[in-house]
Protein backbone atom coordinates (compact mmCIF):
# COMPACT_ATOMS: atom_id res chain seq x y z
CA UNK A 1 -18.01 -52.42 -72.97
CA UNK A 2 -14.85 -51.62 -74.99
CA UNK A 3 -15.61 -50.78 -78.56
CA UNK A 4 -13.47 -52.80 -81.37
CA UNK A 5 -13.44 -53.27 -85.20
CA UNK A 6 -13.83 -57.26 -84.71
CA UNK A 7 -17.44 -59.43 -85.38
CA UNK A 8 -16.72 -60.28 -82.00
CA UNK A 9 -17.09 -58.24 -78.58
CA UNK A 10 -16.24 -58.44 -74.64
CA UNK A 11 -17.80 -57.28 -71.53
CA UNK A 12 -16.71 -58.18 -67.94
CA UNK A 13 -18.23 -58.53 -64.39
CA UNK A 14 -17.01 -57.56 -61.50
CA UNK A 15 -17.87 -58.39 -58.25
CA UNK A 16 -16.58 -57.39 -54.75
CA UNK A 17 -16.25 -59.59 -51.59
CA UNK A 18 -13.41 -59.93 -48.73
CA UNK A 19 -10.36 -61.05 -49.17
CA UNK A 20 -9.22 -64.31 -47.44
CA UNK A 21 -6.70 -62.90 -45.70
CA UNK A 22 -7.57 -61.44 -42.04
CA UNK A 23 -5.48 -61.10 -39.25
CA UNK A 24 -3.47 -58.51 -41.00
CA UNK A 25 -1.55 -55.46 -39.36
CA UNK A 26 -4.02 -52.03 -38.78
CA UNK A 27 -4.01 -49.10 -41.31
CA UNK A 28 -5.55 -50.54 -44.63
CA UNK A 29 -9.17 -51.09 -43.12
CA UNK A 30 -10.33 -49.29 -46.83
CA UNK A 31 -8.64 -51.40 -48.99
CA UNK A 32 -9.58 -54.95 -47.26
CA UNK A 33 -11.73 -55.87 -50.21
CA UNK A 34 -10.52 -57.83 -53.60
CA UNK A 35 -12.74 -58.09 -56.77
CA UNK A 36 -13.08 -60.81 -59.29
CA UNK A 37 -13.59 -60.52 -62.81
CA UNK A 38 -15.66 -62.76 -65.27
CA UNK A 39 -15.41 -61.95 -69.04
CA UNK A 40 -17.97 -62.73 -71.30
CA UNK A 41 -16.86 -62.77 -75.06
CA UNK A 42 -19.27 -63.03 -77.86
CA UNK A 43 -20.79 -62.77 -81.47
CA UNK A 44 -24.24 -62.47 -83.20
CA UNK A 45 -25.29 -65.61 -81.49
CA UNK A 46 -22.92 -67.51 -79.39
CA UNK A 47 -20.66 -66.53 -76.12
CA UNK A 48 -17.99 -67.90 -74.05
CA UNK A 49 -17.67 -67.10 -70.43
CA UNK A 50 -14.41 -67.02 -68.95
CA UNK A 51 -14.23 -68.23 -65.43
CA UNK A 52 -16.61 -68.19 -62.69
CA UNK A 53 -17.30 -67.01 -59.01
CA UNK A 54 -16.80 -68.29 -55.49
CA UNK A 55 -20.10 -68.26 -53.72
CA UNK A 56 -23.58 -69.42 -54.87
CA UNK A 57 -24.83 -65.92 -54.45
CA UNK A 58 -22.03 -64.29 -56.88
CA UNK A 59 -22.46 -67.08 -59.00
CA UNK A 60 -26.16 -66.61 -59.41
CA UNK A 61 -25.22 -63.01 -59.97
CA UNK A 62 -23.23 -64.44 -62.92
CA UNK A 63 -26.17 -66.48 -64.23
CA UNK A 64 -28.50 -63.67 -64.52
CA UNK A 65 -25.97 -61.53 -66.53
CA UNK A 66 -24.87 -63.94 -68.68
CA UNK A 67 -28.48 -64.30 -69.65
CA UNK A 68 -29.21 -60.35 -69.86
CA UNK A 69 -26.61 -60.83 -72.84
CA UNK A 70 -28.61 -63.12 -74.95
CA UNK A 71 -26.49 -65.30 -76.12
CA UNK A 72 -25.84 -69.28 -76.67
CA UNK A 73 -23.45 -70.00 -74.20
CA UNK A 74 -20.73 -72.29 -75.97
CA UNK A 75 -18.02 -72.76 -73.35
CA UNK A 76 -17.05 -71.58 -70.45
CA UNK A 77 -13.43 -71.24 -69.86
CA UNK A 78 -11.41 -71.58 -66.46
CA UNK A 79 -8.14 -69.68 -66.33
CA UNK A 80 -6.81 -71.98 -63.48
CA UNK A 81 -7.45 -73.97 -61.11
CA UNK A 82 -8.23 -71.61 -57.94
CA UNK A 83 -11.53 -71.90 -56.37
CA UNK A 84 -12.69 -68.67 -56.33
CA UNK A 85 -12.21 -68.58 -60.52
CA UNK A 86 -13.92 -72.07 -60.48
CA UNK A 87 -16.64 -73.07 -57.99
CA UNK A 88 -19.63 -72.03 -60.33
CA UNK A 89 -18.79 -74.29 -63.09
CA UNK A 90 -21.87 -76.42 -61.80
CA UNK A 91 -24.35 -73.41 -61.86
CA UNK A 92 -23.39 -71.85 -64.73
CA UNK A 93 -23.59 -76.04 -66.22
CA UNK A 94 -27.72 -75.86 -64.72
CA UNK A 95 -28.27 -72.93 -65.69
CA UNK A 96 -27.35 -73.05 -69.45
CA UNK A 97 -27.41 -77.42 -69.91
CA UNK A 98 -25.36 -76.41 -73.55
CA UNK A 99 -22.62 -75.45 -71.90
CA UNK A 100 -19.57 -77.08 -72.29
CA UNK A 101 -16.82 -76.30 -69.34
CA UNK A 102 -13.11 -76.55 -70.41
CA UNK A 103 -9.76 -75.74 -69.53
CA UNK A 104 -6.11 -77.44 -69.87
CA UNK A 105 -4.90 -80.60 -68.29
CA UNK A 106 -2.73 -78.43 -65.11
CA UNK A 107 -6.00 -76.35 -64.66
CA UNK A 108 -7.97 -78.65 -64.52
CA UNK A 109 -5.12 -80.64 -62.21
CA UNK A 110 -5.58 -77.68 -59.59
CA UNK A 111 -9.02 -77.13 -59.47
CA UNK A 112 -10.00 -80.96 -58.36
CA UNK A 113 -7.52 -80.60 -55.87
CA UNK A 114 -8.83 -77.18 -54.58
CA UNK A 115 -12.08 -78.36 -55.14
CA UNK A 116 -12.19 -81.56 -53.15
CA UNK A 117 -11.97 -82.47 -49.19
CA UNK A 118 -9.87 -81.84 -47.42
CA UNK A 119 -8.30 -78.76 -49.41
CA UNK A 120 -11.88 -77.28 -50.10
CA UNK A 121 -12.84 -77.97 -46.40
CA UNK A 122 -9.94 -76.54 -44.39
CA UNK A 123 -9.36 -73.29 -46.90
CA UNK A 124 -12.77 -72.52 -48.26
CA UNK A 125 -15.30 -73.36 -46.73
CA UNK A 126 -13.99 -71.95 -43.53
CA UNK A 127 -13.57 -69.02 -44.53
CA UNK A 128 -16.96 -68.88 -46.65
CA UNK A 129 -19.32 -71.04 -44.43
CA UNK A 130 -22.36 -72.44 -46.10
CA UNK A 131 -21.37 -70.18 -49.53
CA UNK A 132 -19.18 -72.38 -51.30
CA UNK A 133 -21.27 -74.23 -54.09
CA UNK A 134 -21.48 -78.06 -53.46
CA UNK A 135 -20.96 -80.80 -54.92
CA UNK A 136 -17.85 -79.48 -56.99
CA UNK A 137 -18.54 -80.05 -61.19
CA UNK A 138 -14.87 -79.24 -62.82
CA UNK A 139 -13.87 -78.61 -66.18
CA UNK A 140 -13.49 -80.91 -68.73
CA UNK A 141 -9.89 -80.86 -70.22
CA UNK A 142 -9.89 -78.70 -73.78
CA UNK A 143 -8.61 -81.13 -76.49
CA UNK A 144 -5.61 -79.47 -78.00
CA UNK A 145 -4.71 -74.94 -77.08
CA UNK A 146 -7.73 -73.75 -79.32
CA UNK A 147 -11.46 -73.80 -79.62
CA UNK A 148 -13.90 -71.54 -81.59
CA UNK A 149 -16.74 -68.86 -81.60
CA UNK A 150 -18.57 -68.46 -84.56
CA UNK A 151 -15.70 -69.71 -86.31
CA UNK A 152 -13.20 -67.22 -84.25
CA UNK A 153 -10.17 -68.88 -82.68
CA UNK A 154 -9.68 -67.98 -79.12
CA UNK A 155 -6.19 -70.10 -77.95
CA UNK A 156 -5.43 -71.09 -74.21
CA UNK A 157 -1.86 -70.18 -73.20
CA UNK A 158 0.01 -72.20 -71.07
CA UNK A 159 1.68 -69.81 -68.23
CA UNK A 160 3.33 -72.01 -65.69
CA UNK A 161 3.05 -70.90 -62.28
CA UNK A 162 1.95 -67.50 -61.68
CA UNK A 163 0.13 -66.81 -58.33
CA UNK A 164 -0.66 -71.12 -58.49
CA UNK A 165 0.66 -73.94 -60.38
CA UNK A 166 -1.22 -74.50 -64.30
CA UNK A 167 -2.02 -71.09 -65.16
CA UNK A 168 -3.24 -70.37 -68.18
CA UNK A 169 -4.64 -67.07 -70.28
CA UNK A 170 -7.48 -67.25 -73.49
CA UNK A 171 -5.77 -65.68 -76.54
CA UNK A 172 -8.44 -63.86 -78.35
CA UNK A 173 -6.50 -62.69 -81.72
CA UNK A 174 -9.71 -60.80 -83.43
CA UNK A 175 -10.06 -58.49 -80.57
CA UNK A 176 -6.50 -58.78 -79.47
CA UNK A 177 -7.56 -59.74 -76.31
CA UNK A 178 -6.02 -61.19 -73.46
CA UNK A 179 -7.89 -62.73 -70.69
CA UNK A 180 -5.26 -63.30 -68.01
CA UNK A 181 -6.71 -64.68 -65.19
CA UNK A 182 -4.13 -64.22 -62.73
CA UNK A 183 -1.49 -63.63 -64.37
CA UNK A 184 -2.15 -59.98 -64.55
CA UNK A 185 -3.61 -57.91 -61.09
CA UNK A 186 -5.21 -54.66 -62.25
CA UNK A 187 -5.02 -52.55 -59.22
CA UNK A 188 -5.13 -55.45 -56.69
CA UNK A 189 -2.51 -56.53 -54.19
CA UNK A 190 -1.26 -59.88 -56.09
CA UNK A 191 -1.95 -63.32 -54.60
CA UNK A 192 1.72 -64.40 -53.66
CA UNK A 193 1.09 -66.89 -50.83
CA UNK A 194 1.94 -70.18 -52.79
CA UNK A 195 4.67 -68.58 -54.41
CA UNK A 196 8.61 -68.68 -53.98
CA UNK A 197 11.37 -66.18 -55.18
CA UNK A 198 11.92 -68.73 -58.25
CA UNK A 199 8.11 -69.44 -59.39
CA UNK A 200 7.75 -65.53 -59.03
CA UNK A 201 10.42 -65.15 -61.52
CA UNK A 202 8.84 -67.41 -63.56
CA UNK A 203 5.43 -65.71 -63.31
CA UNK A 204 7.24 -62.38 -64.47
CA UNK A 205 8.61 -64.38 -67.68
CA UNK A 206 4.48 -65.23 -68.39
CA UNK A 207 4.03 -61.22 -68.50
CA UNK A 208 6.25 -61.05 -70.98
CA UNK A 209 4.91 -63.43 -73.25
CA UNK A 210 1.78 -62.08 -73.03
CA UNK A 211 2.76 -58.29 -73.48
CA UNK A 212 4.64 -60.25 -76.74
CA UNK A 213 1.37 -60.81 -78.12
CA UNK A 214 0.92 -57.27 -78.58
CA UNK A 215 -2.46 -57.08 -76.74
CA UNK A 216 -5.33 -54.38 -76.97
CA UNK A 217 -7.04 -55.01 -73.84
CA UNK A 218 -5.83 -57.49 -71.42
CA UNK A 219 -8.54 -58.25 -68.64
CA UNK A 220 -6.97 -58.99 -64.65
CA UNK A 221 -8.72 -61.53 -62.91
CA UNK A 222 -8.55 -59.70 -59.89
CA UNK A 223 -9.18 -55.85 -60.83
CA UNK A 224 -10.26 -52.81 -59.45
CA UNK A 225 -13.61 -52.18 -61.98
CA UNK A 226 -12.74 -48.20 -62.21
CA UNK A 227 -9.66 -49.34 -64.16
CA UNK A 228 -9.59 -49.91 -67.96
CA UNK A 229 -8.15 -52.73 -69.43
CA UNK A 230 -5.02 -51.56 -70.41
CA UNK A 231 -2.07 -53.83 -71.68
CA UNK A 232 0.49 -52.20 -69.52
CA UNK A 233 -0.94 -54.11 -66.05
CA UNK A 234 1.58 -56.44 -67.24
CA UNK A 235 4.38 -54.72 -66.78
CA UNK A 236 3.07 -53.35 -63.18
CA UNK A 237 2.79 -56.62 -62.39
CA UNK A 238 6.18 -57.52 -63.29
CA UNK A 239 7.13 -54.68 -61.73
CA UNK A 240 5.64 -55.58 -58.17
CA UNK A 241 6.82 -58.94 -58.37
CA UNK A 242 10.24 -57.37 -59.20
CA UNK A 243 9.91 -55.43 -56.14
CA UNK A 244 8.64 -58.08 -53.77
CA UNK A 245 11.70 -60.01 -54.63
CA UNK A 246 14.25 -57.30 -54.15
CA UNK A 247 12.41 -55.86 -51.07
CA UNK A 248 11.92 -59.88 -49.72
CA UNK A 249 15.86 -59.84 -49.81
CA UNK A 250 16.66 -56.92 -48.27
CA UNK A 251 14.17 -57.19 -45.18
CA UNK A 252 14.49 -59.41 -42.75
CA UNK A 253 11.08 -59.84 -41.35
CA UNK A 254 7.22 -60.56 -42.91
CA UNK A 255 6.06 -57.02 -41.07
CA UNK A 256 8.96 -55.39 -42.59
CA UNK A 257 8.46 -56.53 -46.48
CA UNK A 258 5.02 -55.86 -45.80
CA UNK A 259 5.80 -52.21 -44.61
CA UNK A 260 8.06 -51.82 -47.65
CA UNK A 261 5.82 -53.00 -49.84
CA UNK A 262 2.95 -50.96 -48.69
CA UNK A 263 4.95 -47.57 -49.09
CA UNK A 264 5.46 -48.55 -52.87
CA UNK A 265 2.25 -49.89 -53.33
CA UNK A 266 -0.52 -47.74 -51.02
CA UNK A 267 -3.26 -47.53 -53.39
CA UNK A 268 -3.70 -51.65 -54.45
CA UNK A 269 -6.53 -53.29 -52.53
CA UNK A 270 -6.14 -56.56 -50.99
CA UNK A 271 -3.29 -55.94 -48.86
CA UNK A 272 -4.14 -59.40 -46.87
CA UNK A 273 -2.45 -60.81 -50.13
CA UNK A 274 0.21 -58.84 -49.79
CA UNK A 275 0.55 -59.57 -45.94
CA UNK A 276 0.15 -63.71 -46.61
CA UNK A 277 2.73 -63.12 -49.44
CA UNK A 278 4.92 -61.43 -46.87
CA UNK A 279 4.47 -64.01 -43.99
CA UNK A 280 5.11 -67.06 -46.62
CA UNK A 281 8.22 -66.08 -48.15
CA UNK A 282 9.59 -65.17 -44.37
CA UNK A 283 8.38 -68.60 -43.25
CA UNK A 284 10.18 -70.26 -46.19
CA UNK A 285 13.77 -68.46 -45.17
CA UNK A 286 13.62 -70.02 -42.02
């Protein structure tokens, strides 16, 4: 738990499962895992959890911590609207019947649509059989950018597209913390395979405005947990998407942006995102 001079404080979860990705090219056996990251902000009394889990199992996970915490769960924030962020709105909603579940209009957007047949059917829950938590509840839509904790104004900010359409990032100015869903990786191959070379240069422009917050901490939604928090994954992940791009034009096939990107990039996890990335922006130059 990072220490700060605020009333408030912030802790995270991480937890580990595969990656969605599988058919990938040998030689990164190791790194085939991705993490997701749930961060719990809170006072004396009250907390708000930002976004959830993909499975009923991690989600339950997220329960029980949430209550080891002992705190009056307020809100619970979704970043965007990608399943694996949002599918435990509804346990997290049984669990603690207080809770109110909000994010912005384009979040909110996504999530029904990745949350609903025949999206939820034909990518989730084929790939996570009997796991994915049913019937979908989604968030409601915040009224206005900013809501409260114990009087503390934490501010959603409206990214564009990053690695989806509608992302957003909680603003927390008393800990000058960002919460950036996925618009920051932390040590994690980033999630390209809905993007193009032009939402990709709009997703570095959302780093940017971030970093121009001047964060102290600015949590990934996908990171690898033996990493700190550290404001500069937004420039690495400018950086890679920087690279991607130039590397994307001077390849001229999925395996060999993939290769290219791997010899800059050996260490991230998740190279199935990287290797979906690779085969979508190919696919899209044909």
């Amino acid at each position: 738990m990072p220490q700060t001079a605020s009333a408030l404080q912030y802790d995270t979860l991480c937890v580990r499962r595969s990656g969605l990705t599988r058919d990938l090219p040998p030689g990164t056996e190791e790194l085939q895992w991705v993490v997701n990251t749930a961060t719990l902000i809170f006072g004396e009394r009250d907390a708000v959890l930002v976004d959830t889990f993909l499975t009923v199992e991690q989600n339950q996970q997220l329960v029980d911590w949430v209550k080891t915490q002992d705190r009056n769960l307020a809100y619970v924030y979704i970043t965007h609207g990608h399943g694996d962020h949002g599918f435990g709105v509804k346990q997290l909603i049984e669990a603690f019947p207080q809770v109110k579940a909000v994010s912005t209009a384009a979040a909110v957007a996504k999530a029904k649509f990745e949350g609903t047949p025949p999206y939820i059917d034909t990518f989730w829950t084929s790939r996570f059989p009997g796991q994915v938590p049913q019937p979908q509840v989604f968030p409601e839509v915040l009224d206005g950018d900013t809501f409260t904790l114990e009087g503390h104004p934490l501010r959603a900010v409206e990214t564009g597209f990053t690695d989806c359409e509608g992302s957003t990032a909680l603003w927390v100015p008393d800990l000058r913390l960002v919460v950036a869903g996925d618009v920051a990786y932390n040590g994690i191959h980033q999630y390209l395979g809905e993007t193009t070379t032009a939402s990709r240069e709009e997703w570095m422009r959302a780093t940017d405005a971030l970093a121009a917050l001047d964060p102290a901490f600015v949590v990934a939604g996908h990171k690898n947990p033996d990493l700190p928090d550290d404001p500069k994954i937004l420039a690495e992940t400018k950086k890679y998407l920087g690279d991607f791009n130039r590397l994307d034009a001077e390849t001229q096939t999925a395996t060999e942006l993939y290769e290219a990107m791997l010899a800059l990039y050996p260490n991230r996890a998740n190279p199935g995102s990287l290797w979906g990335g690779a085969n979508r922006a190919k696919a899209s130059e044909r």
